[in-house]
N, C-alpha and C. Protein backbone atom coordinates (compact mmCIF):
# COMPACT_ATOMS: atom_id res chain seq x y z
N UNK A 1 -62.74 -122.53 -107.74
CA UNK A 1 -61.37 -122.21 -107.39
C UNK A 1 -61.21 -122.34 -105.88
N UNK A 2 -60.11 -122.58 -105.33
CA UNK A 2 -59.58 -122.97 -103.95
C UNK A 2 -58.30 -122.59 -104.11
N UNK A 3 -58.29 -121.50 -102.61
CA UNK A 3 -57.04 -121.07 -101.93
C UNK A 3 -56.84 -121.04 -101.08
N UNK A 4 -55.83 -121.04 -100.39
CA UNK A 4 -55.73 -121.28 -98.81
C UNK A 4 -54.10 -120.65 -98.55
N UNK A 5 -54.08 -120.19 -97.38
CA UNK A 5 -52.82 -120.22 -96.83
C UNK A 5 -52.49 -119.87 -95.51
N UNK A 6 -51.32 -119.92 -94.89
CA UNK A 6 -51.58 -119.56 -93.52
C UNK A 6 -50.02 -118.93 -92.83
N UNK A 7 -50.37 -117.90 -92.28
CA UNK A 7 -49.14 -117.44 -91.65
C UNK A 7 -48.59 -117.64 -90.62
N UNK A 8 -47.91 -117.52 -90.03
CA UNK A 8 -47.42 -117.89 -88.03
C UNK A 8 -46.67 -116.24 -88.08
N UNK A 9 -47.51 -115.56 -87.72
CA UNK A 9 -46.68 -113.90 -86.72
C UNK A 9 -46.73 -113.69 -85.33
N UNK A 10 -45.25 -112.81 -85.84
CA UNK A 10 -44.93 -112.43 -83.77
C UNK A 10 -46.69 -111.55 -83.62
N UNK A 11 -46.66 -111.66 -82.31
CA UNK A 11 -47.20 -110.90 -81.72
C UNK A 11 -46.80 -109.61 -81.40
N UNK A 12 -46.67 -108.64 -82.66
CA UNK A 12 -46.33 -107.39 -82.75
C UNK A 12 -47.68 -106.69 -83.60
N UNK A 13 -47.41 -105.51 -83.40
CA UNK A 13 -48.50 -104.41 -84.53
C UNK A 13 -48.70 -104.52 -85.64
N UNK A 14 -47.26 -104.20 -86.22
CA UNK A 14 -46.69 -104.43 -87.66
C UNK A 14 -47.27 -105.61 -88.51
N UNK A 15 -47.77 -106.84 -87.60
CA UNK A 15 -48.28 -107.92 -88.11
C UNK A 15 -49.38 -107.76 -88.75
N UNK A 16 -50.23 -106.88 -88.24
CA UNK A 16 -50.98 -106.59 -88.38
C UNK A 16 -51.57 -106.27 -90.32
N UNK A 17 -50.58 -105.40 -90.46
CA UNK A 17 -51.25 -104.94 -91.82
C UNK A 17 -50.67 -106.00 -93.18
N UNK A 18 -49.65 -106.83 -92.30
CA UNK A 18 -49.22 -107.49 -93.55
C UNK A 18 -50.25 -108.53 -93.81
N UNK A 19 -50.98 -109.11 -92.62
CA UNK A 19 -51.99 -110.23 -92.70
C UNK A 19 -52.90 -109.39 -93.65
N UNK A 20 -53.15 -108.22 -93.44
CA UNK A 20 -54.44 -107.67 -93.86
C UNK A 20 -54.29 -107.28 -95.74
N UNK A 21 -53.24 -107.04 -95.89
CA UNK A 21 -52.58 -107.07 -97.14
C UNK A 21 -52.30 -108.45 -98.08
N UNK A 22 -52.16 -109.53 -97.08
CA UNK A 22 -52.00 -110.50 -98.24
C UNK A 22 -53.17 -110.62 -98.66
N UNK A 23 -54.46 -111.00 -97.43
CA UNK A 23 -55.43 -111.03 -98.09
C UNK A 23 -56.04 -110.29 -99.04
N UNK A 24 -56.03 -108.94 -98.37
CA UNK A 24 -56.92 -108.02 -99.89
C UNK A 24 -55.95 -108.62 -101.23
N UNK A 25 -54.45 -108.64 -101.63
CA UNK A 25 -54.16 -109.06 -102.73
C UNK A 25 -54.61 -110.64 -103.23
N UNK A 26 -54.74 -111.49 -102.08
CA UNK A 26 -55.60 -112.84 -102.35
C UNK A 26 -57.05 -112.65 -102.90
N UNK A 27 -57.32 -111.70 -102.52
CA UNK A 27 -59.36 -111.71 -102.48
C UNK A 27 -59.01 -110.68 -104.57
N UNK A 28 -58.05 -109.90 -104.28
CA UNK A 28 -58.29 -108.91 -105.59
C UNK A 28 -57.73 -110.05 -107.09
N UNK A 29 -56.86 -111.03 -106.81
CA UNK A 29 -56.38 -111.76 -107.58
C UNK A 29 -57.05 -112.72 -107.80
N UNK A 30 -58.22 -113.17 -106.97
CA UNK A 30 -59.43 -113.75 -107.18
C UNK A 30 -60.66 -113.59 -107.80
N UNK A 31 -60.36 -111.80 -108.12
CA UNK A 31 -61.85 -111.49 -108.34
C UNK A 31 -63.06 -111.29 -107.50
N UNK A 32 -62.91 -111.62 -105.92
CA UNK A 32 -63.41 -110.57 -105.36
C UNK A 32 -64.27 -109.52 -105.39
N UNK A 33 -65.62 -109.06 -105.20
CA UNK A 33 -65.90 -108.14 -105.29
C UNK A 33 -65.07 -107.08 -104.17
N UNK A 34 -64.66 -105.65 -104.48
CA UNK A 34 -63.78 -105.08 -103.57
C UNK A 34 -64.35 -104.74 -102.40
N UNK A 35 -65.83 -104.36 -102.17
CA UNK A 35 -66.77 -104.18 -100.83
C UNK A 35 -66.42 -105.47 -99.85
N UNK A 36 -66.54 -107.08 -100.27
CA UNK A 36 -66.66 -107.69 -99.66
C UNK A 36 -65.17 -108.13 -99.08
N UNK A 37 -63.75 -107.74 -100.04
CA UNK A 37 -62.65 -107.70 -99.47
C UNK A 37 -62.43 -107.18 -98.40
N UNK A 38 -63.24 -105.43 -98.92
CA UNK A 38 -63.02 -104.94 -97.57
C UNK A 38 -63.19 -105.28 -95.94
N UNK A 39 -64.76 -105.35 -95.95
CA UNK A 39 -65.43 -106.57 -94.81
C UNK A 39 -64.20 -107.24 -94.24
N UNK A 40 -64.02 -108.26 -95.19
CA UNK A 40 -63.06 -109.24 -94.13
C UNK A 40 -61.90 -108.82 -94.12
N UNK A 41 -61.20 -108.00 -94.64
CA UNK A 41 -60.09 -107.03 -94.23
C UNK A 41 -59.72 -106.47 -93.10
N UNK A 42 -60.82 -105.46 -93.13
CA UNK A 42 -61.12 -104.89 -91.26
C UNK A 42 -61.63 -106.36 -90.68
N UNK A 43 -62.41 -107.31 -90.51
CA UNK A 43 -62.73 -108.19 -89.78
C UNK A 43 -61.57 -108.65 -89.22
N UNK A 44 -60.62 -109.25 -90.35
CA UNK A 44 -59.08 -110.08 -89.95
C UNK A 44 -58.16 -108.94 -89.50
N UNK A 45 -58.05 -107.72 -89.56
CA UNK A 45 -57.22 -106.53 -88.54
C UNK A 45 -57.79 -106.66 -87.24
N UNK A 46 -59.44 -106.45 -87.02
CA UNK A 46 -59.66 -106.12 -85.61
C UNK A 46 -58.95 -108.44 -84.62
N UNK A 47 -59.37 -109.18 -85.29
CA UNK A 47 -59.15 -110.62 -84.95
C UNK A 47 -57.41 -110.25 -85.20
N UNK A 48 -56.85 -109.85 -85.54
CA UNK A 48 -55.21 -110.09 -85.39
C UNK A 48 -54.96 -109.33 -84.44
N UNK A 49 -54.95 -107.98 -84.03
CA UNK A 49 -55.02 -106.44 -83.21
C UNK A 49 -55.83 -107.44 -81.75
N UNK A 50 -56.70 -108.09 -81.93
CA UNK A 50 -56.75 -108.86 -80.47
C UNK A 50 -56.13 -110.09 -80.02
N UNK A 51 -55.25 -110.67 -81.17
CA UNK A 51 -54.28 -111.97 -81.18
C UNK A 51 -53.35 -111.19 -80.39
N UNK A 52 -52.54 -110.05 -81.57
CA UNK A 52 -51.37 -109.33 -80.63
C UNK A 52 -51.89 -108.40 -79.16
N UNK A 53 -52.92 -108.20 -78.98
CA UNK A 53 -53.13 -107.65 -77.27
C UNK A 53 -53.42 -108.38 -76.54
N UNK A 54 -54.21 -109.47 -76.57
CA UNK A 54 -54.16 -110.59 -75.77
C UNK A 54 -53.87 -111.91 -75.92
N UNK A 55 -53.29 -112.42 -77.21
CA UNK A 55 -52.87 -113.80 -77.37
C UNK A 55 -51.76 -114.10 -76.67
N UNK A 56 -51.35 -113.58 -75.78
CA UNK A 56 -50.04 -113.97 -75.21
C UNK A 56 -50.07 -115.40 -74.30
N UNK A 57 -49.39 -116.29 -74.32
CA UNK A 57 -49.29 -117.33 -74.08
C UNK A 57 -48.99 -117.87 -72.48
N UNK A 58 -49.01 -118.65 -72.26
CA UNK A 58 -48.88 -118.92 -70.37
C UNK A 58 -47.74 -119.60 -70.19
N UNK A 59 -46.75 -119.18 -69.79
CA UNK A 59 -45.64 -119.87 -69.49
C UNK A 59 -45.71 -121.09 -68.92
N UNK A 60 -46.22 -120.65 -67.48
CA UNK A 60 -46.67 -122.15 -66.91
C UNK A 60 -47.12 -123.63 -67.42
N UNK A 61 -47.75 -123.03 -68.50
CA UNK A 61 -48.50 -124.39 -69.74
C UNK A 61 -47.74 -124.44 -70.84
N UNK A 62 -46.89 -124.01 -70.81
CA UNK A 62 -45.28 -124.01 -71.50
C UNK A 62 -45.99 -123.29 -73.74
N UNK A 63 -46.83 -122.71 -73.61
CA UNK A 63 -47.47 -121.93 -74.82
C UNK A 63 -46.40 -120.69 -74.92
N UNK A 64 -46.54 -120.59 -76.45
CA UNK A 64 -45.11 -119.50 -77.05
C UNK A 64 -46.07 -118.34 -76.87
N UNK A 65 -46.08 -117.62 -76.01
CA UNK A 65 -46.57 -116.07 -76.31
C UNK A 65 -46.11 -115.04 -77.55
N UNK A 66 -44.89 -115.48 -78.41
CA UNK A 66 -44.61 -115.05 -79.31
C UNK A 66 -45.55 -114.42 -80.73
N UNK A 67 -46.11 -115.44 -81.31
CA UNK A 67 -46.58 -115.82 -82.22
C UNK A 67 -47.90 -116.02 -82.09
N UNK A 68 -48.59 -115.79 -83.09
CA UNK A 68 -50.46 -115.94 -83.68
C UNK A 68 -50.45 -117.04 -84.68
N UNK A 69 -51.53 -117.50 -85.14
CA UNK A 69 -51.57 -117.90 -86.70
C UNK A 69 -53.04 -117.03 -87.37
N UNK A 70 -52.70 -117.09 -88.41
CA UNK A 70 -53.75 -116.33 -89.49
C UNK A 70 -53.45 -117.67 -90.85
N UNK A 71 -55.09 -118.00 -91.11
CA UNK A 71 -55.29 -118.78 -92.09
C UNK A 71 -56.62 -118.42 -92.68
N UNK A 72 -56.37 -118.38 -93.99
CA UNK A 72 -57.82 -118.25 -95.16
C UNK A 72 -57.60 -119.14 -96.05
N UNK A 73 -58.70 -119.28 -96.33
CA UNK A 73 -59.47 -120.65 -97.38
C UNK A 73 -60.69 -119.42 -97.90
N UNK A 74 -60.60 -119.64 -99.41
CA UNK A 74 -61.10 -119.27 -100.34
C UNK A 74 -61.96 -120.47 -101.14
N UNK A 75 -63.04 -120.93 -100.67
CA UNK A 75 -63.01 -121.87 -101.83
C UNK A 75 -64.78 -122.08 -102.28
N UNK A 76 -64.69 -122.14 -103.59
CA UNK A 76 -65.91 -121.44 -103.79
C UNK A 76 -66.61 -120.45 -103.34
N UNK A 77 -67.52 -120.27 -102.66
CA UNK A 77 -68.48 -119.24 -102.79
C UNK A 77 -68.24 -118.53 -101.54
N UNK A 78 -67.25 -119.61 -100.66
CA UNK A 78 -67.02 -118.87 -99.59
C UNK A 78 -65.49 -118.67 -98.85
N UNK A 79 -65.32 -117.76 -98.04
CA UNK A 79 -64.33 -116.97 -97.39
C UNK A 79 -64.42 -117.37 -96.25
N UNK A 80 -62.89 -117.97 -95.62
CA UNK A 80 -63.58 -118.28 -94.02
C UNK A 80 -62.04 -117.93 -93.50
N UNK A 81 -61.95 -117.66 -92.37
CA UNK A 81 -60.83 -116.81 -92.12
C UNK A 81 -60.63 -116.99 -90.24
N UNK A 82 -59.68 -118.06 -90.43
CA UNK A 82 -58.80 -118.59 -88.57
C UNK A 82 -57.94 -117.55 -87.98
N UNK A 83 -58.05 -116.96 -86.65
CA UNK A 83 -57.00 -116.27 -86.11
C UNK A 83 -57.19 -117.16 -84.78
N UNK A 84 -55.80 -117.51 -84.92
CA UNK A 84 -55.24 -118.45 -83.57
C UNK A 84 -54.51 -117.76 -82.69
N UNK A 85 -55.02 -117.67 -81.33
CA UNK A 85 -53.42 -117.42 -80.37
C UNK A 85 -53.24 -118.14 -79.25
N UNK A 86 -52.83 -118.34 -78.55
CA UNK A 86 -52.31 -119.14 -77.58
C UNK A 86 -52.49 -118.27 -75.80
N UNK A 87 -53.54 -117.29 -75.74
CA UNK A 87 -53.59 -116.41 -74.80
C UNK A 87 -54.19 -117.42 -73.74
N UNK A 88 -54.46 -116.81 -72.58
CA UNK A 88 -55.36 -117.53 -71.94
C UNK A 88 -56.75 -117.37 -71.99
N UNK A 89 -57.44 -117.11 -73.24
CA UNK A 89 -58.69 -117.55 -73.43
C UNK A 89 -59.58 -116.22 -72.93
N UNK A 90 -60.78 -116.31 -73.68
CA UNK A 90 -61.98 -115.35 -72.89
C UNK A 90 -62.34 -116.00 -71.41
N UNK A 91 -62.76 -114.98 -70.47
CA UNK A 91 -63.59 -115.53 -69.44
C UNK A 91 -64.97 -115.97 -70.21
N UNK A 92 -65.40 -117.40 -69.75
CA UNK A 92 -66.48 -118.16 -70.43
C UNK A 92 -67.66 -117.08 -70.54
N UNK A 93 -67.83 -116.18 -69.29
CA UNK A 93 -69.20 -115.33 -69.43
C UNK A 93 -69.03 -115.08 -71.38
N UNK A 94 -67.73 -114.18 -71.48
CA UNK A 94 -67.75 -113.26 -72.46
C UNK A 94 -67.74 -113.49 -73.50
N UNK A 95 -67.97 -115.09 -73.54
CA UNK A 95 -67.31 -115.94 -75.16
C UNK A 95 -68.50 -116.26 -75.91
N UNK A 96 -69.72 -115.98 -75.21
CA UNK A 96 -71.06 -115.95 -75.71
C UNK A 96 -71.35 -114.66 -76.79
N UNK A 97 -72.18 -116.01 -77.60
CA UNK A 97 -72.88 -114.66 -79.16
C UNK A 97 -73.65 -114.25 -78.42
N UNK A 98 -74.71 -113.15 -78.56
CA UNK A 98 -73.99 -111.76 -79.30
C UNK A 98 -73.18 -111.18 -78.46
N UNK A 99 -71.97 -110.61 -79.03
CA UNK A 99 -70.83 -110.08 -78.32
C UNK A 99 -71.27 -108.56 -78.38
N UNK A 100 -71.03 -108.35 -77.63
CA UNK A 100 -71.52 -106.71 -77.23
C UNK A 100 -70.16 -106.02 -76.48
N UNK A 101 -69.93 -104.70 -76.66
CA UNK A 101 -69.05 -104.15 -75.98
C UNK A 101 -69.70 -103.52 -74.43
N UNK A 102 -68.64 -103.41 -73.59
CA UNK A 102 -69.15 -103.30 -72.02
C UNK A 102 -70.01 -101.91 -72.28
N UNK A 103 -69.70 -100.59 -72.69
CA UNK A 103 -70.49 -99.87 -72.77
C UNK A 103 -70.47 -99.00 -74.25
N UNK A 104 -71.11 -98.05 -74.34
CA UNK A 104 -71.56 -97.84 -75.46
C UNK A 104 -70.37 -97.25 -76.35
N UNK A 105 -69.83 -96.07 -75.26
CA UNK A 105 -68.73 -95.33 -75.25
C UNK A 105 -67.25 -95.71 -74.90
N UNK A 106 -67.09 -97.09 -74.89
CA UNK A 106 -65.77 -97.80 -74.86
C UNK A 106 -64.93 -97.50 -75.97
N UNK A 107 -63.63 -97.30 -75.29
CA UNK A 107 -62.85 -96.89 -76.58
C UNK A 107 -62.28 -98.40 -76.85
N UNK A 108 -62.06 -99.51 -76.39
CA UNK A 108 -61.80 -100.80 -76.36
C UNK A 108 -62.82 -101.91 -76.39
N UNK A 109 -62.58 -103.15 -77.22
CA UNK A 109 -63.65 -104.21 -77.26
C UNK A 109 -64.93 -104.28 -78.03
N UNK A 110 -64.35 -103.41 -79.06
CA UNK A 110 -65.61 -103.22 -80.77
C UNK A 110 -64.94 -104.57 -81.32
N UNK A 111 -63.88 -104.97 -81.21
CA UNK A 111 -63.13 -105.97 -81.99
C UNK A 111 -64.60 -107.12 -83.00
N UNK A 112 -64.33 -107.59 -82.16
CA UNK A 112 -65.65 -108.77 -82.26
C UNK A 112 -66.56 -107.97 -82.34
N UNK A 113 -67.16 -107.53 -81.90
CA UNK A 113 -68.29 -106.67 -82.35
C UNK A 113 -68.52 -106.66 -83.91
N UNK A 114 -67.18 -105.60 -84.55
CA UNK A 114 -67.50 -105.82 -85.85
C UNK A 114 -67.46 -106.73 -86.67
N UNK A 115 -66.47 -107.76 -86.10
CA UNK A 115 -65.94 -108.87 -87.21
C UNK A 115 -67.85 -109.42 -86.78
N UNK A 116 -68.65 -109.56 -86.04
CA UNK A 116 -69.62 -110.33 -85.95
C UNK A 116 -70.76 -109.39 -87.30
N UNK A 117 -70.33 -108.13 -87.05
CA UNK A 117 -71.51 -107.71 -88.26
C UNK A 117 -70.61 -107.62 -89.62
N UNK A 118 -69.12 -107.71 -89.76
CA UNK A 118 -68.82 -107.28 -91.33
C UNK A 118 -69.18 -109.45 -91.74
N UNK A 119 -69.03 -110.27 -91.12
CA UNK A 119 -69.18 -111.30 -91.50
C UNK A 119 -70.46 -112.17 -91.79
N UNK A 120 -70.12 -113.19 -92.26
CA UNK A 120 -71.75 -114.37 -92.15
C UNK A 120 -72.04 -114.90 -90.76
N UNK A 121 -70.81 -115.81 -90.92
CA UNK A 121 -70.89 -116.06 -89.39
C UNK A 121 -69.66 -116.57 -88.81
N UNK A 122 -69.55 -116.21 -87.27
CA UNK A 122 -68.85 -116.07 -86.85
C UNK A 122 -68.47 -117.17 -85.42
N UNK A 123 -67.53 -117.63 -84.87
CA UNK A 123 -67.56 -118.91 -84.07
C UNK A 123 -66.15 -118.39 -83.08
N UNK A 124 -66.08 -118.45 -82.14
CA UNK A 124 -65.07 -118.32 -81.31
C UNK A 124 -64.98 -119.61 -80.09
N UNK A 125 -63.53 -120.42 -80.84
CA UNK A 125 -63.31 -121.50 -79.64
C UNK A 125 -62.29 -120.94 -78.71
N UNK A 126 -62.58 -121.38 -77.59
CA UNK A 126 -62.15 -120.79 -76.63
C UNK A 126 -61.73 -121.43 -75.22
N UNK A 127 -60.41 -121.78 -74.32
CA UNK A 127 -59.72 -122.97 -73.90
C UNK A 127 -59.41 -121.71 -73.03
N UNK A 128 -60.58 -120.84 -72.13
CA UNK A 128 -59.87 -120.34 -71.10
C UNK A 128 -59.38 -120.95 -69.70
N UNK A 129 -57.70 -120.52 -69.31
CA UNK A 129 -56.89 -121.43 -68.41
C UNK A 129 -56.30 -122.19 -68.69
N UNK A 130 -56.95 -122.70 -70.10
CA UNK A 130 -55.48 -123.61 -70.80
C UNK A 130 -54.93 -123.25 -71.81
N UNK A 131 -55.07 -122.13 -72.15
CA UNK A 131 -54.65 -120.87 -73.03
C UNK A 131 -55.06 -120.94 -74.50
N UNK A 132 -55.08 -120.32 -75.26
CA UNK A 132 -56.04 -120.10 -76.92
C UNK A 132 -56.95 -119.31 -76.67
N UNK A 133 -57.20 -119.34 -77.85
CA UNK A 133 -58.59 -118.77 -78.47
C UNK A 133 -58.40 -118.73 -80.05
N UNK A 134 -59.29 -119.25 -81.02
CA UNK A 134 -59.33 -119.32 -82.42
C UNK A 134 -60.74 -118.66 -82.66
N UNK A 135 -60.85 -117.38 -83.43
CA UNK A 135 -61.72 -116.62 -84.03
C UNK A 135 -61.65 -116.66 -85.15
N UNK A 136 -62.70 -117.71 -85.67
CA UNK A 136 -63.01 -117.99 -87.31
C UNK A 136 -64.52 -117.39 -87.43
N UNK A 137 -64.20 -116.99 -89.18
CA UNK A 137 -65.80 -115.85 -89.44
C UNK A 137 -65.32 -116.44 -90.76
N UNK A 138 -66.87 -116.98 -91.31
CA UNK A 138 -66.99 -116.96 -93.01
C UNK A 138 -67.89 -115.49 -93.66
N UNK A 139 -67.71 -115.25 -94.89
CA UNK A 139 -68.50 -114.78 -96.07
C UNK A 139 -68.65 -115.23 -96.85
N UNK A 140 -69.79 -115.12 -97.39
CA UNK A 140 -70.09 -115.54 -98.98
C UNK A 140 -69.54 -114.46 -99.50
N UNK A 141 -68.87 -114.84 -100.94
CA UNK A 141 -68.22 -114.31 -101.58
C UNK A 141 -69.21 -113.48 -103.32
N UNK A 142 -68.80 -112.24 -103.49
CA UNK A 142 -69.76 -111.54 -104.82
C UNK A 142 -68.36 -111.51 -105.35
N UNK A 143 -68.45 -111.65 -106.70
CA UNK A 143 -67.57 -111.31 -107.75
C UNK A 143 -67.70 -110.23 -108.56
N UNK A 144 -66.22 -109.71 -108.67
CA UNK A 144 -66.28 -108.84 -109.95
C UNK A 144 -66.43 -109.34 -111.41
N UNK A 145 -66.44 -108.42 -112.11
CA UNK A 145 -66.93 -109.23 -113.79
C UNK A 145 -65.43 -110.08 -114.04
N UNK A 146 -64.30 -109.28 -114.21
CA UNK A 146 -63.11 -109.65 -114.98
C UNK A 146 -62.09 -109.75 -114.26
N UNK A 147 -62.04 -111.22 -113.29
CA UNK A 147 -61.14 -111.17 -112.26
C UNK A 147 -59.65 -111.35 -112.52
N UNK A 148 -58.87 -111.04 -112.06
CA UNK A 148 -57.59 -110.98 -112.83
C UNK A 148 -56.43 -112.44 -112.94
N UNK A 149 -57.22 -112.87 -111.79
CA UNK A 149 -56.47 -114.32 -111.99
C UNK A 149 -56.96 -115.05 -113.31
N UNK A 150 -58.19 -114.70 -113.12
CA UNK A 150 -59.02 -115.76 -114.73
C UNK A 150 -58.29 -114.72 -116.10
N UNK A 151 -57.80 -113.51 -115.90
CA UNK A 151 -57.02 -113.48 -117.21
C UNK A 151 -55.74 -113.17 -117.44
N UNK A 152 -54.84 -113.75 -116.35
CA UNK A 152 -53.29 -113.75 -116.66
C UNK A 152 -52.90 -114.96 -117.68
């Protein structure tokens, strides 16, 4: 089976849970095991929650600070999951695996952090100064017994 789809949201909060909602109903209408929904659930909140705080776009390079994209592909065995924004990019130091937060006790910048442990693996392209950044993370996917798409 193969699914895919993809959204374009403002760069608001609110965006936030609806991305995170289509998917869990994509992953549960799939059959899904629900542990591994979860995973990339929180993974694609903390990757949207850093689209809307720093994807904002550069006027100067004429980029819509408005708007993110969020895209998943479901297909076979695996889950792979795009958050696009148009910000001006990580500083190159910081765009390096393993992503670590500055200190232990930061209340900011677990983002990546977790999406790097709830996922398989994880890839961040990154166009700092000419604005973007796309944070894609796959999973392999476990199934439940009696998925509900296979019996509508």
């Amino acid at each position: 089976m193969s699914i895919w789809w993809s959204l374009h949201l403002r760069r608001e909060a609110a965006s936030v849970p609806l991305a995170r909602r289509l998917l869990l109903g994509t992953m549960e209408s799939a059959g899904v095991d629900p542990d591994v929904s979860y995973d990339l659930s929180v993974a694609l909140s903390e990757a949207c929650a850093n689209a809307v705080e720093h994807g904002g776009g550069d006027a100067a390079h004429g980029a819509s600070s408005e708007a993110y994209r969020v895209t998943a592909y479901l297909d076979g065995e695996t889950c792979r999951i795009e958050v696009a924004d148009s910000g001006p990019g990580f500083p190159v130091s910081r765009a390096r695996a393993p992503i670590r937060p500055s200190r232990v006790d930061a209340e900011h910048g677990r983002g990546l952090c977790l999406i790097q442990e709830l996922a398989d693996h994880v890839r961040i392209d990154n166009k700092p100064g000419r604005g973007g950044t796309v944070v894609s993370f796959d999973k392999i996917l476990k199934w439940k017994k009696d998925p509900s798409l296979l019996t509508a």
